[in-house]
PDB file of N, CA and C in Angstrom:
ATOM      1  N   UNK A   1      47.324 122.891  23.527  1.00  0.00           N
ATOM      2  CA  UNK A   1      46.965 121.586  24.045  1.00  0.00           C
ATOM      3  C   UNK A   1      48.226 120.975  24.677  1.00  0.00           C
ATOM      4  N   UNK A   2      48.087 120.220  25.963  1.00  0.00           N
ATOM      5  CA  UNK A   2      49.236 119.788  26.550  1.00  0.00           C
ATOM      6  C   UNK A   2      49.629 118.388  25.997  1.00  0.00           C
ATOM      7  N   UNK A   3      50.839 118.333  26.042  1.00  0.00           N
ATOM      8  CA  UNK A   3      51.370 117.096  25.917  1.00  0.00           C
ATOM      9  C   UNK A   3      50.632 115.690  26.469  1.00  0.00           C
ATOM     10  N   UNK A   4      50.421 116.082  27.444  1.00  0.00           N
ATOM     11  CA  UNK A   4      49.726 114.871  28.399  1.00  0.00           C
ATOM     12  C   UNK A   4      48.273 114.427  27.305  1.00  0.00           C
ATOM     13  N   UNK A   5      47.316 115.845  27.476  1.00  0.00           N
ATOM     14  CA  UNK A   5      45.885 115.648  26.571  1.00  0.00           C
ATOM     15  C   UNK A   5      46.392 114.617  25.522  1.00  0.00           C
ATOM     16  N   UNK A   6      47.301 115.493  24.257  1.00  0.00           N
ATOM     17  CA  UNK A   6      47.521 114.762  22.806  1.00  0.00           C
ATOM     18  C   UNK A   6      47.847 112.963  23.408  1.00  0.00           C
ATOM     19  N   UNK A   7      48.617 112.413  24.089  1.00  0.00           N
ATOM     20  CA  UNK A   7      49.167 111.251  24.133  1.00  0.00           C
ATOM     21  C   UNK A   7      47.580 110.960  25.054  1.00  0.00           C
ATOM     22  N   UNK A   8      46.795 110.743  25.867  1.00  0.00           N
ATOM     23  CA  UNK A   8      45.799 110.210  26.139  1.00  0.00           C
ATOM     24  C   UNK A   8      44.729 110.390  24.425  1.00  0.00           C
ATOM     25  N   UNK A   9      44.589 111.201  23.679  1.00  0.00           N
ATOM     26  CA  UNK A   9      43.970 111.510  22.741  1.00  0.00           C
ATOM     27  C   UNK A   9      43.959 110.465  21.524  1.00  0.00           C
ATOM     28  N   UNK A  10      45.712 110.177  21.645  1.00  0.00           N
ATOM     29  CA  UNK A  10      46.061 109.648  20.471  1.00  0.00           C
ATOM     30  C   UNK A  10      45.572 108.162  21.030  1.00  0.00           C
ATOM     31  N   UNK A  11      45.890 107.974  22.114  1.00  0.00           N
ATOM     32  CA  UNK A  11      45.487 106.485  23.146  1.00  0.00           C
ATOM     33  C   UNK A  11      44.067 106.233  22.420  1.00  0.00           C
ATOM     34  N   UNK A  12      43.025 106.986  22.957  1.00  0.00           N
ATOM     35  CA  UNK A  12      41.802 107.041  22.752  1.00  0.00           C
ATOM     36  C   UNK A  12      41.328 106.458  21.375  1.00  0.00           C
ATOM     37  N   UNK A  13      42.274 107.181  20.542  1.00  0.00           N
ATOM     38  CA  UNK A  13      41.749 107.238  18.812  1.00  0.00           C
ATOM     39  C   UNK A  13      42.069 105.865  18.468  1.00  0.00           C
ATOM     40  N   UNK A  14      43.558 105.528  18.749  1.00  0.00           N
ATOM     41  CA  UNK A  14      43.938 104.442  18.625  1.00  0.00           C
ATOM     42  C   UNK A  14      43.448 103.071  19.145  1.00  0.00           C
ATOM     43  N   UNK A  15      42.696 103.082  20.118  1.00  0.00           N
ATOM     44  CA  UNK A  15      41.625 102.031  20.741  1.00  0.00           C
ATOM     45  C   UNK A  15      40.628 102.223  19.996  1.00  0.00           C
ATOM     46  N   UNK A  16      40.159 103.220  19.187  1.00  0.00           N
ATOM     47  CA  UNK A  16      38.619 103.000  18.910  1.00  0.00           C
ATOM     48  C   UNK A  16      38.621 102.348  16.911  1.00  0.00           C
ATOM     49  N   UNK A  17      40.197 102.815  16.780  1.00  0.00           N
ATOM     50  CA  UNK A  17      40.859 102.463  15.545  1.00  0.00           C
ATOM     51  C   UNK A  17      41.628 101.028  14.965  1.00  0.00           C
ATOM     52  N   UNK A  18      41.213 100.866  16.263  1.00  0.00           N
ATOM     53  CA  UNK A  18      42.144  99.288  16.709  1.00  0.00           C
ATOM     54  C   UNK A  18      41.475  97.917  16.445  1.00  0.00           C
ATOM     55  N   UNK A  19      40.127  97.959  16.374  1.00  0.00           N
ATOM     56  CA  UNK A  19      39.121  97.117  15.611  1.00  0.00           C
ATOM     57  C   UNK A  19      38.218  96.447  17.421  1.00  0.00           C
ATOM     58  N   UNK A  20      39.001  97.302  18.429  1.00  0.00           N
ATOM     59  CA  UNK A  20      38.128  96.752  19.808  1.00  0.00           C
ATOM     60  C   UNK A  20      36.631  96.429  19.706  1.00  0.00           C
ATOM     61  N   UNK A  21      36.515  95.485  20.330  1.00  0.00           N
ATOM     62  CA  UNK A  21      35.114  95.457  20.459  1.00  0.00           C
ATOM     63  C   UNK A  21      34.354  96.495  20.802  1.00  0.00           C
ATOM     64  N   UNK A  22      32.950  96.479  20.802  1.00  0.00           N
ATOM     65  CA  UNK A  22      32.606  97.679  21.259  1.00  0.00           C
ATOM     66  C   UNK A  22      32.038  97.105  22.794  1.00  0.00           C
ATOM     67  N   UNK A  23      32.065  98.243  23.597  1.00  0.00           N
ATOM     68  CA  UNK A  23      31.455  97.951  24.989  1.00  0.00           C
ATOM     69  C   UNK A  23      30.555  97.549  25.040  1.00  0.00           C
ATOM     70  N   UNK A  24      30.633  96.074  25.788  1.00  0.00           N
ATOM     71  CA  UNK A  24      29.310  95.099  26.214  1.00  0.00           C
ATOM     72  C   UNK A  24      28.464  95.633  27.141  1.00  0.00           C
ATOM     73  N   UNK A  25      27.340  95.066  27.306  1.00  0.00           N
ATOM     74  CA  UNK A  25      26.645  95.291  28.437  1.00  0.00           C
ATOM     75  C   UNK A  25      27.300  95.093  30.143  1.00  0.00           C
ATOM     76  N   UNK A  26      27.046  96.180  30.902  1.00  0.00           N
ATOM     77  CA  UNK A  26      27.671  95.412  32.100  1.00  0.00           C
ATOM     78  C   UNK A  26      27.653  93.768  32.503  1.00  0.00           C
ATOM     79  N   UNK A  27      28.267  93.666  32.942  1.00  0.00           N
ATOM     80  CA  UNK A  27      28.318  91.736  33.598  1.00  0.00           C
ATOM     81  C   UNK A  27      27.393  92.135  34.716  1.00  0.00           C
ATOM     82  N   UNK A  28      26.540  90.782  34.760  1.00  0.00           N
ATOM     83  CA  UNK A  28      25.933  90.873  36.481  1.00  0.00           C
ATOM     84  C   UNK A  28      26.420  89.684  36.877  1.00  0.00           C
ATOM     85  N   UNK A  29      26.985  90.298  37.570  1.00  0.00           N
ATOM     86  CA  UNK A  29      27.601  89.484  39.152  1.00  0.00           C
ATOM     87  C   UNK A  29      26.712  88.938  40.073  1.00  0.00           C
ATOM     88  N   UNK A  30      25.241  89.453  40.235  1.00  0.00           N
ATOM     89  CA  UNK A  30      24.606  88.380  40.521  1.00  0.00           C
ATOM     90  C   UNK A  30      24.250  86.729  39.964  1.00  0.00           C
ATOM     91  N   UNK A  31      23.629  87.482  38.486  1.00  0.00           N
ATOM     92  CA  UNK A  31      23.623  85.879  38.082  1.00  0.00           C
ATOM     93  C   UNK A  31      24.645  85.000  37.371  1.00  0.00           C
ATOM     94  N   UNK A  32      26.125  86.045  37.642  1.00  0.00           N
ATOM     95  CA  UNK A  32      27.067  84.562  37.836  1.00  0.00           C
ATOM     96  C   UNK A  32      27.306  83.938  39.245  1.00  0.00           C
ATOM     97  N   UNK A  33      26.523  84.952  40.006  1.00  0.00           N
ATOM     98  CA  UNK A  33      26.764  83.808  41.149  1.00  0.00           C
ATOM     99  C   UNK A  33      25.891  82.708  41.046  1.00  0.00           C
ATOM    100  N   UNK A  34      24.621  82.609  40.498  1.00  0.00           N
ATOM    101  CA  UNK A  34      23.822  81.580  40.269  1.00  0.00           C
ATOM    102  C   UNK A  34      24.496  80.653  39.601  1.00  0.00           C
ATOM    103  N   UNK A  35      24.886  81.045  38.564  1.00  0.00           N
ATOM    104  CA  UNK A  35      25.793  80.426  37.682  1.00  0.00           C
ATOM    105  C   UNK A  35      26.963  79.319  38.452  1.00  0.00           C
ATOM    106  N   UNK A  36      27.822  79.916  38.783  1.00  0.00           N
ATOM    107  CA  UNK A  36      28.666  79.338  39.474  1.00  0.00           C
ATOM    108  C   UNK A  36      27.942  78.384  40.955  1.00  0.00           C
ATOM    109  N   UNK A  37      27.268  78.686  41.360  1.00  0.00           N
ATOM    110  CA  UNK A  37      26.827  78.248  42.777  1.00  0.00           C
ATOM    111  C   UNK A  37      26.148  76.885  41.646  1.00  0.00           C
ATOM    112  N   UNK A  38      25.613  76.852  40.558  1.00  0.00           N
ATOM    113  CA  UNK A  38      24.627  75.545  40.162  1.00  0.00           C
ATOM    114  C   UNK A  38      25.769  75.070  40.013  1.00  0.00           C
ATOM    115  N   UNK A  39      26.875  75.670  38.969  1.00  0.00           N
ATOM    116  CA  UNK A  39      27.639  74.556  38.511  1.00  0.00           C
ATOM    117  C   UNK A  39      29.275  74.595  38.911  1.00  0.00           C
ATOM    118  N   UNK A  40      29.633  75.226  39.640  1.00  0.00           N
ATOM    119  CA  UNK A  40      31.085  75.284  40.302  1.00  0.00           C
ATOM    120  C   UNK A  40      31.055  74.524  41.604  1.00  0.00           C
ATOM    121  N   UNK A  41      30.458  74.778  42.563  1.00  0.00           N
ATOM    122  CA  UNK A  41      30.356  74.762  44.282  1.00  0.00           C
ATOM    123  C   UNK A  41      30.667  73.533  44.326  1.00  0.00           C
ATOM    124  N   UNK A  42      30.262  72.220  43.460  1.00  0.00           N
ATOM    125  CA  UNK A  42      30.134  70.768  43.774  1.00  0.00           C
ATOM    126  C   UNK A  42      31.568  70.673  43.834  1.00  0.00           C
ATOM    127  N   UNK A  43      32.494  71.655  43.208  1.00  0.00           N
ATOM    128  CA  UNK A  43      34.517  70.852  43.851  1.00  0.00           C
ATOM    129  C   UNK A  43      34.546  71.935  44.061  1.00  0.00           C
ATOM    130  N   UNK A  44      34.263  73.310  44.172  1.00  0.00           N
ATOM    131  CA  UNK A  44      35.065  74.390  44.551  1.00  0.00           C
ATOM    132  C   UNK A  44      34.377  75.232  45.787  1.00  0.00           C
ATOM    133  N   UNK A  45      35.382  75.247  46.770  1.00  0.00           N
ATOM    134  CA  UNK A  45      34.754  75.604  47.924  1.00  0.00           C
ATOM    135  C   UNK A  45      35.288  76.925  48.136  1.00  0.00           C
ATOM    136  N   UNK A  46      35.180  77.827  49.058  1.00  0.00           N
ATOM    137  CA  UNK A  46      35.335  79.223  49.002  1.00  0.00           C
ATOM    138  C   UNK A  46      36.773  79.606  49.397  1.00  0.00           C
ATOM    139  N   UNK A  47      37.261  78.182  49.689  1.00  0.00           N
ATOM    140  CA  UNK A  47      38.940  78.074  50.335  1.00  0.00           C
ATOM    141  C   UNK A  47      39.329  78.351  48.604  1.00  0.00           C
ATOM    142  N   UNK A  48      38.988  77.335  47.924  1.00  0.00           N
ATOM    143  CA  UNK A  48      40.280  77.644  46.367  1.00  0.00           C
ATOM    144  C   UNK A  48      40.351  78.987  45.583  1.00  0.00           C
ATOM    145  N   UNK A  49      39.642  79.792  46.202  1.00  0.00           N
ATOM    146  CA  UNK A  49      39.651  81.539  45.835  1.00  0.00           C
ATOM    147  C   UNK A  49      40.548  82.502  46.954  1.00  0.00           C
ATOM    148  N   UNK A  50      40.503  81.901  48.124  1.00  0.00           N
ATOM    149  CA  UNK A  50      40.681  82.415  48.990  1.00  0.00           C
ATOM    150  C   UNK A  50      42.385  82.029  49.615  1.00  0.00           C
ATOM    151  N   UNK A  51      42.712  81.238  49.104  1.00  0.00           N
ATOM    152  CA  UNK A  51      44.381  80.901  49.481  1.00  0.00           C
ATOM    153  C   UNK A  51      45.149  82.049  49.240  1.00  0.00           C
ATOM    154  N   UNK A  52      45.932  82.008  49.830  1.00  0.00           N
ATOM    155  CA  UNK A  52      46.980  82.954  49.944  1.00  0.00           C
ATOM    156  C   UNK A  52      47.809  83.143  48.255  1.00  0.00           C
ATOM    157  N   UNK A  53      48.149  81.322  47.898  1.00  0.00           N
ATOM    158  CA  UNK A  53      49.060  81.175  46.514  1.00  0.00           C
ATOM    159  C   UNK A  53      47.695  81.366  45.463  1.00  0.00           C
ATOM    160  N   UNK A  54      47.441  82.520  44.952  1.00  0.00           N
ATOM    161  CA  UNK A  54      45.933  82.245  44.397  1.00  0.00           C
ATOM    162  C   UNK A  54      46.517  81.997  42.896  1.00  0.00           C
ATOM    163  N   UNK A  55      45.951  80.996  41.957  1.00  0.00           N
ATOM    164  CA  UNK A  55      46.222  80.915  40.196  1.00  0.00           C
ATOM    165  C   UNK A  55      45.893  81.958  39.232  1.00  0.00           C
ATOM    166  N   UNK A  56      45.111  82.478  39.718  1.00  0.00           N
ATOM    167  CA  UNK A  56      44.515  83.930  38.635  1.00  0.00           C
ATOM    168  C   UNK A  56      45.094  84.978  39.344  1.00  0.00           C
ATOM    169  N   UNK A  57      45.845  85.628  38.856  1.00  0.00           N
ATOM    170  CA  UNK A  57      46.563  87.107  39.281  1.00  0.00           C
ATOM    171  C   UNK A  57      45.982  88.225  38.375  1.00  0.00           C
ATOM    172  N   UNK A  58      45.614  88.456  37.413  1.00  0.00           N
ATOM    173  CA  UNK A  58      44.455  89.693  37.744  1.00  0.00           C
ATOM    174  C   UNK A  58      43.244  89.216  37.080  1.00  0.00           C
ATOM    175  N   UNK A  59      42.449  90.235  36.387  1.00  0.00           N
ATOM    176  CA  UNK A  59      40.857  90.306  35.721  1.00  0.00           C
ATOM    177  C   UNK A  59      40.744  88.780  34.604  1.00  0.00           C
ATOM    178  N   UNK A  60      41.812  89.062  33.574  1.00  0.00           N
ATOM    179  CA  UNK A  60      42.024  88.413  32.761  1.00  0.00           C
ATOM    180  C   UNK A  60      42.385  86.769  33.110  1.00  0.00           C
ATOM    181  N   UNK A  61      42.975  86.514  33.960  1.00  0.00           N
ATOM    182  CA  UNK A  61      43.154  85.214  34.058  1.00  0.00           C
ATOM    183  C   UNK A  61      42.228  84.489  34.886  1.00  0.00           C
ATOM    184  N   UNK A  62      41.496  85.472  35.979  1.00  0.00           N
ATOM    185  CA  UNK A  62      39.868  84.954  36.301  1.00  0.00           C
ATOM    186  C   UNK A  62      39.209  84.575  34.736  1.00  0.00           C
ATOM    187  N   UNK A  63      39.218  85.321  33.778  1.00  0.00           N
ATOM    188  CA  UNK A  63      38.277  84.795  32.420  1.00  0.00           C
ATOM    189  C   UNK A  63      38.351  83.954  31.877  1.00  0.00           C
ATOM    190  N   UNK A  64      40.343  83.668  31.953  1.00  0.00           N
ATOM    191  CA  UNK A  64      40.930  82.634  31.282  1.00  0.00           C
ATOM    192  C   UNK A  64      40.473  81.357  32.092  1.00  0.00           C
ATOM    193  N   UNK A  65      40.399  81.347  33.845  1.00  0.00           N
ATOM    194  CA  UNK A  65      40.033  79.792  34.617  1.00  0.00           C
ATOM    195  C   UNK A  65      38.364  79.333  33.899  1.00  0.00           C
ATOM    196  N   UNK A  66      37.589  80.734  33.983  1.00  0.00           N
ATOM    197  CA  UNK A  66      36.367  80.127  34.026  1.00  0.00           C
ATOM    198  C   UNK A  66      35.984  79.782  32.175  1.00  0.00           C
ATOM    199  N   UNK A  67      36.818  80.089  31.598  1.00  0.00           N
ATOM    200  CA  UNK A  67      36.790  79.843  30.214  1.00  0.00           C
ATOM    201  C   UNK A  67      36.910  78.320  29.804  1.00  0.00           C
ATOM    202  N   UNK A  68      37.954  78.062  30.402  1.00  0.00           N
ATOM    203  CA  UNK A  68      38.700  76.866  30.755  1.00  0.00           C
ATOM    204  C   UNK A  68      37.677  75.740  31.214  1.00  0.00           C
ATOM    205  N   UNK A  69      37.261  75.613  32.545  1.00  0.00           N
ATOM    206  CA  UNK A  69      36.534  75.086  33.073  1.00  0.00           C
ATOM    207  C   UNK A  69      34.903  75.235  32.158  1.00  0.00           C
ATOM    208  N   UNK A  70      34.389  76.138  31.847  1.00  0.00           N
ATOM    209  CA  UNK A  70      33.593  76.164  30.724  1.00  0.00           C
ATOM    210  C   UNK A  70      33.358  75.095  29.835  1.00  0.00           C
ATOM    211  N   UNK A  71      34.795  75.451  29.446  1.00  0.00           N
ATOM    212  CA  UNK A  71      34.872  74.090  28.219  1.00  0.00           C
ATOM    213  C   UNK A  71      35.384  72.763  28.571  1.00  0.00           C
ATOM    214  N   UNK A  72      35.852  72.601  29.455  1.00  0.00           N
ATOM    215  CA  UNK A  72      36.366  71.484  30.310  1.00  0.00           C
ATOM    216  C   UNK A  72      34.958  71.091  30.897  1.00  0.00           C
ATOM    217  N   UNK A  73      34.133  71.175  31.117  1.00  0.00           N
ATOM    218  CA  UNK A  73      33.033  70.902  31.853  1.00  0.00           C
ATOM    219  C   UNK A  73      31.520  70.730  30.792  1.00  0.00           C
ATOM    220  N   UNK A  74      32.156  71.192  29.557  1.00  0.00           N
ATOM    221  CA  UNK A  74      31.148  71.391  28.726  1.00  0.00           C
ATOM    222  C   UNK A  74      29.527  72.205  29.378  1.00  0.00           C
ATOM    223  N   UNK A  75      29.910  73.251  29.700  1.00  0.00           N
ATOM    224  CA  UNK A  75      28.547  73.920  30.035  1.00  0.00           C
ATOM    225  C   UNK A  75      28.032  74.660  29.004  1.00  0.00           C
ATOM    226  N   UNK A  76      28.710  74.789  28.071  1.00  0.00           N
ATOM    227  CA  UNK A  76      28.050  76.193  26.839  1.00  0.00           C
ATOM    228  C   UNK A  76      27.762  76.930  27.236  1.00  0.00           C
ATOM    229  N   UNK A  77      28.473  78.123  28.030  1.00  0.00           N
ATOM    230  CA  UNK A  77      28.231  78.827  28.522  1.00  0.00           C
ATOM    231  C   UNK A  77      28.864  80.137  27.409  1.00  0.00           C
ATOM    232  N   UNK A  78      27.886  81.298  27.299  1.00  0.00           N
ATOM    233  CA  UNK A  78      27.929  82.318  26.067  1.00  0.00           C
ATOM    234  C   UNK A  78      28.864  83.148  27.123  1.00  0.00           C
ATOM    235  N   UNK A  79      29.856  84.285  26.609  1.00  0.00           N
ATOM    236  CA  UNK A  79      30.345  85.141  26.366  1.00  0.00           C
ATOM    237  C   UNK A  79      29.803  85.629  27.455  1.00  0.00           C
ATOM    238  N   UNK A  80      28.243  86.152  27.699  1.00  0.00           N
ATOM    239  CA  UNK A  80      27.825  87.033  28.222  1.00  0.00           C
ATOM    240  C   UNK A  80      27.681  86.121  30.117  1.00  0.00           C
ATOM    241  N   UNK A  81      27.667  84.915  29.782  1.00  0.00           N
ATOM    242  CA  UNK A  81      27.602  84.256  31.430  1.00  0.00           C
ATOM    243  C   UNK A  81      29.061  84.123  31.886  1.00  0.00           C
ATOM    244  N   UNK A  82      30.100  84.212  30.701  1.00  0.00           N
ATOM    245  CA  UNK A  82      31.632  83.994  31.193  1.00  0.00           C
ATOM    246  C   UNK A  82      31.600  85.190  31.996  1.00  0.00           C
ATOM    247  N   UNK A  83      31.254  86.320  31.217  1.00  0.00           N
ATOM    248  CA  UNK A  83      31.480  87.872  31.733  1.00  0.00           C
ATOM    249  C   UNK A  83      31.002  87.841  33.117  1.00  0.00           C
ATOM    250  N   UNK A  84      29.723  87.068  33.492  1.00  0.00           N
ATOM    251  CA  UNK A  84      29.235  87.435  34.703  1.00  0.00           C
ATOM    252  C   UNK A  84      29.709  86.460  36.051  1.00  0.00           C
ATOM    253  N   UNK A  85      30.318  85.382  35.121  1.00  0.00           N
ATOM    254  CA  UNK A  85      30.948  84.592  36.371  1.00  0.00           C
ATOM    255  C   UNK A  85      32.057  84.832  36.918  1.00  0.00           C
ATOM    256  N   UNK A  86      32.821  85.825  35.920  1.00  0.00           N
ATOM    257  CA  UNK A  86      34.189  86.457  36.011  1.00  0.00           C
ATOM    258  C   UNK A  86      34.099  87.898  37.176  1.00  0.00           C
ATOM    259  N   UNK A  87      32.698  88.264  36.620  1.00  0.00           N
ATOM    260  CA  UNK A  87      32.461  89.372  37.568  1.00  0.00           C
ATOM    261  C   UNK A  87      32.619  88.831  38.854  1.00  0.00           C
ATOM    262  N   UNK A  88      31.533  87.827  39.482  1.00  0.00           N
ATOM    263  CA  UNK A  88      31.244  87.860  40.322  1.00  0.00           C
ATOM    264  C   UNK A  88      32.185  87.532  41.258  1.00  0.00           C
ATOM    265  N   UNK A  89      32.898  86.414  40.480  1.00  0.00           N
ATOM    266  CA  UNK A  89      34.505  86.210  41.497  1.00  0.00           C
ATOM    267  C   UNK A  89      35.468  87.230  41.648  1.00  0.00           C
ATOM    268  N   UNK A  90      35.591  87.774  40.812  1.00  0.00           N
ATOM    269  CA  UNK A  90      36.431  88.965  41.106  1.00  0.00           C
ATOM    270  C   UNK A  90      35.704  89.769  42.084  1.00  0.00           C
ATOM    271  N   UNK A  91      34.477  90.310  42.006  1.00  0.00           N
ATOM    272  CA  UNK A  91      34.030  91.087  43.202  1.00  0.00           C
ATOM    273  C   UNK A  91      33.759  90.472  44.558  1.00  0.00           C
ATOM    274  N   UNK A  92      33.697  88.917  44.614  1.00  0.00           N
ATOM    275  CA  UNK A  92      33.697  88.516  45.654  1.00  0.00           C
ATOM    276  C   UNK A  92      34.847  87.864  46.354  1.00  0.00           C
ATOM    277  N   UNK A  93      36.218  87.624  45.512  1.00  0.00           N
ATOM    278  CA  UNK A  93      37.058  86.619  46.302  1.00  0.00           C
ATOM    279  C   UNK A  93      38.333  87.533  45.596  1.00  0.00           C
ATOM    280  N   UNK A  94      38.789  88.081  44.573  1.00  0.00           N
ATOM    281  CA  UNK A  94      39.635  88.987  44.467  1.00  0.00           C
ATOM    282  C   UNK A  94      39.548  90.448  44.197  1.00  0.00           C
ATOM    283  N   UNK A  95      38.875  91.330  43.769  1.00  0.00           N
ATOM    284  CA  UNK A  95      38.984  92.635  43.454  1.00  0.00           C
ATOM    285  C   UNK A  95      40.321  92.811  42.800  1.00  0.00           C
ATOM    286  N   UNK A  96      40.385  92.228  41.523  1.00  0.00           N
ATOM    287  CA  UNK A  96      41.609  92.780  41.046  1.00  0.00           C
ATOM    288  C   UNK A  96      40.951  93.989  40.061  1.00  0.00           C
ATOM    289  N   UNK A  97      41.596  95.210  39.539  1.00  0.00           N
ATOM    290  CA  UNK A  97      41.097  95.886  38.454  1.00  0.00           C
ATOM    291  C   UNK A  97      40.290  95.226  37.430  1.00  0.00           C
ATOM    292  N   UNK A  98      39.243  96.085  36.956  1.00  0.00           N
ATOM    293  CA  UNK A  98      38.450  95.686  35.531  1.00  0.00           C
ATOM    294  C   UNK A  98      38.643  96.227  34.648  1.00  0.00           C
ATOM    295  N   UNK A  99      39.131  95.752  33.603  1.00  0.00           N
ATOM    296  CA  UNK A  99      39.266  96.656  31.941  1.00  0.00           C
ATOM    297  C   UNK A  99      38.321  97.636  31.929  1.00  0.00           C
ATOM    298  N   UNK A 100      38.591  98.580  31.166  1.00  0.00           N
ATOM    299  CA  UNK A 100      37.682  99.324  30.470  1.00  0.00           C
ATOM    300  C   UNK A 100      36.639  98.637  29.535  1.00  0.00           C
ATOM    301  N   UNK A 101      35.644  98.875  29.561  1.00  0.00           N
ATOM    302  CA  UNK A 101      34.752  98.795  28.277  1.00  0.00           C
ATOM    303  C   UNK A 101      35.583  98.756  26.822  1.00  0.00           C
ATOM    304  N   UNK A 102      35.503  97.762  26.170  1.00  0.00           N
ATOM    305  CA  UNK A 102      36.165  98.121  24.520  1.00  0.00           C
ATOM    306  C   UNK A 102      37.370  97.570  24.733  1.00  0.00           C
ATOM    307  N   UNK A 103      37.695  97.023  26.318  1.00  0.00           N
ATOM    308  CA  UNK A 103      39.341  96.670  25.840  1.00  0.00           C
ATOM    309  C   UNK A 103      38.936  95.172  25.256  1.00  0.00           C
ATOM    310  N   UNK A 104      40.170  94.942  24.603  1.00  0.00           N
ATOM    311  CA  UNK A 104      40.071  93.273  24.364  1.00  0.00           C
ATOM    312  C   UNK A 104      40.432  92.474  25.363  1.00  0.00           C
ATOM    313  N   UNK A 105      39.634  91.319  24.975  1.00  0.00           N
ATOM    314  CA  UNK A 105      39.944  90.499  26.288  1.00  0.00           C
ATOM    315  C   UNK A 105      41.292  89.780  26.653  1.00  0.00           C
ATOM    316  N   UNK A 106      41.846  90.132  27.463  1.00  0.00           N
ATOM    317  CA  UNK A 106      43.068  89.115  27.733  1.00  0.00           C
ATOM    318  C   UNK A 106      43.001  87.500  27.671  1.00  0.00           C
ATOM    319  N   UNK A 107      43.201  86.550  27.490  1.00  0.00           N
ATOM    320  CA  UNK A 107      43.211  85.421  27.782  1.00  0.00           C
ATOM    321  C   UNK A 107      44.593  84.969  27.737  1.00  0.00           C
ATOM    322  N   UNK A 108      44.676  84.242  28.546  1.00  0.00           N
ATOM    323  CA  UNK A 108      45.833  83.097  29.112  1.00  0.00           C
ATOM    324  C   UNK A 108      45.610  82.011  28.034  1.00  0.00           C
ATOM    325  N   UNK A 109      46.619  81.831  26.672  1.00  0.00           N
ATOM    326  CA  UNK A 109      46.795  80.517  26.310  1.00  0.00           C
ATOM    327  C   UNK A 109      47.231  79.457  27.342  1.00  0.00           C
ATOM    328  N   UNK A 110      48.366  79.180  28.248  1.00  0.00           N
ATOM    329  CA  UNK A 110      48.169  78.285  28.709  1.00  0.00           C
ATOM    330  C   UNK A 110      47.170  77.700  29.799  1.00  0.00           C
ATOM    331  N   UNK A 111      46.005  78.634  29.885  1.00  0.00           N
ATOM    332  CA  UNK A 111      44.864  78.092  30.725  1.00  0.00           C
ATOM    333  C   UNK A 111      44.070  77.943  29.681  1.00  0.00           C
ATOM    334  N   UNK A 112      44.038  77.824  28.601  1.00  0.00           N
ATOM    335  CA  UNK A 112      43.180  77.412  27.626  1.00  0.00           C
ATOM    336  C   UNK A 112      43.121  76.514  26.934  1.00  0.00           C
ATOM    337  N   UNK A 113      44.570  76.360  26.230  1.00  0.00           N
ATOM    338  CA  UNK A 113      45.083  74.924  26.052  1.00  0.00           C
ATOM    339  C   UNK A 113      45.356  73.964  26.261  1.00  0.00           C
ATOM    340  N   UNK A 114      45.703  73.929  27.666  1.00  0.00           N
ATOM    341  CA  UNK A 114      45.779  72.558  28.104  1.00  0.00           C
ATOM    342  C   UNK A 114      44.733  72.574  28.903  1.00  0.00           C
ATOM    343  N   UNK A 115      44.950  70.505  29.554  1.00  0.00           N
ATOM    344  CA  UNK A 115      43.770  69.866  30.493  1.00  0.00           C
ATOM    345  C   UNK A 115      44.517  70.001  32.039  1.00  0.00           C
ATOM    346  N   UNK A 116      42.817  70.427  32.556  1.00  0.00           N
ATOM    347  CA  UNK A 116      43.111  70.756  33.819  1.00  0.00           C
ATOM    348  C   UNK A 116      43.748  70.133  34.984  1.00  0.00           C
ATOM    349  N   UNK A 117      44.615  70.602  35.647  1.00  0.00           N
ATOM    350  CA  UNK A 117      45.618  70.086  36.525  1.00  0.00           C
ATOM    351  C   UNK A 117      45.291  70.369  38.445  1.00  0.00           C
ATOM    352  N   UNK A 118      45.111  69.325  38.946  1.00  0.00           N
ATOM    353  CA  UNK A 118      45.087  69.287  40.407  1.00  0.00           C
ATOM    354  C   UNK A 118      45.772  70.881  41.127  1.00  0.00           C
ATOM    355  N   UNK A 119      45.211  71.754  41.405  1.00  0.00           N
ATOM    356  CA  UNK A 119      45.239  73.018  41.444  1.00  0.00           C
ATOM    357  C   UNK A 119      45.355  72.991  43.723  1.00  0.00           C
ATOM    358  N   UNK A 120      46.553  73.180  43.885  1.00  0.00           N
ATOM    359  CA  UNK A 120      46.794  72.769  45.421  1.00  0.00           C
ATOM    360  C   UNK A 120      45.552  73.801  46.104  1.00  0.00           C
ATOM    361  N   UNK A 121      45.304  73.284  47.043  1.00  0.00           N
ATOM    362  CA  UNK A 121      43.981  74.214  48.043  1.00  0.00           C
ATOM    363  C   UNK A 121      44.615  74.948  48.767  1.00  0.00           C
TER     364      UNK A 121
END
């Protein structure tokens, strides 16, 4: 067995040993666009995704804004609509990489903890 196999192997074991969640259902990216289009669109226009200086730099800190705003907005929005609103922006305004299934989720404490701040367009 090659070196390479054992260290992806041990990777493997060690993620499934690690207490990860187990893999969710895919996100649909359609109905976070519903999602977002009922309750984002009224301040966010397709420019504050689309700037050059963008605030979310990869997968994870898209989860961390709409987490944020979630609860800042009080929508109660479950786990499973964060997932799909996260999808959908990422597939529509950044394409940054997507975790694997089972990884844990990244979140940004300081987009979580504090109150939201005038975010330049």
């Amino acid at each position: 067995m090659s070196s390479r196999f054992r260290v992806i192997a041990l990777c493997i074991v060690g993620l499934a040993l690690s207490g990860a969640p187990a893999p969710s259902p895919a996100a649909n990216a359609d109905r976070g666009r519903g999602l977002y289009e009922e309750s984002c669109t009224a301040c966010h226009a397709e420019s504050v995704h689309a700037r050059s200086k963008r605030v979310a730099r990869n997968f994870g800190e898209i989860r961390g804004w709409v987490e944020r705003w979630n609860a800042t907005l009080g929508l109660r929005w479950g786990d499973e609509e964060v997932e799909d609103v996260t999808a959908y922006l990422n597939a529509a305004f950044y394409r940054y990489a997507v975790p694997a299934a089972g990884t844990p989720k990244s979140r940004t404490p300081s987009l979580l903890s504090s109150r939201p701040a005038a975010v330049p367009e």
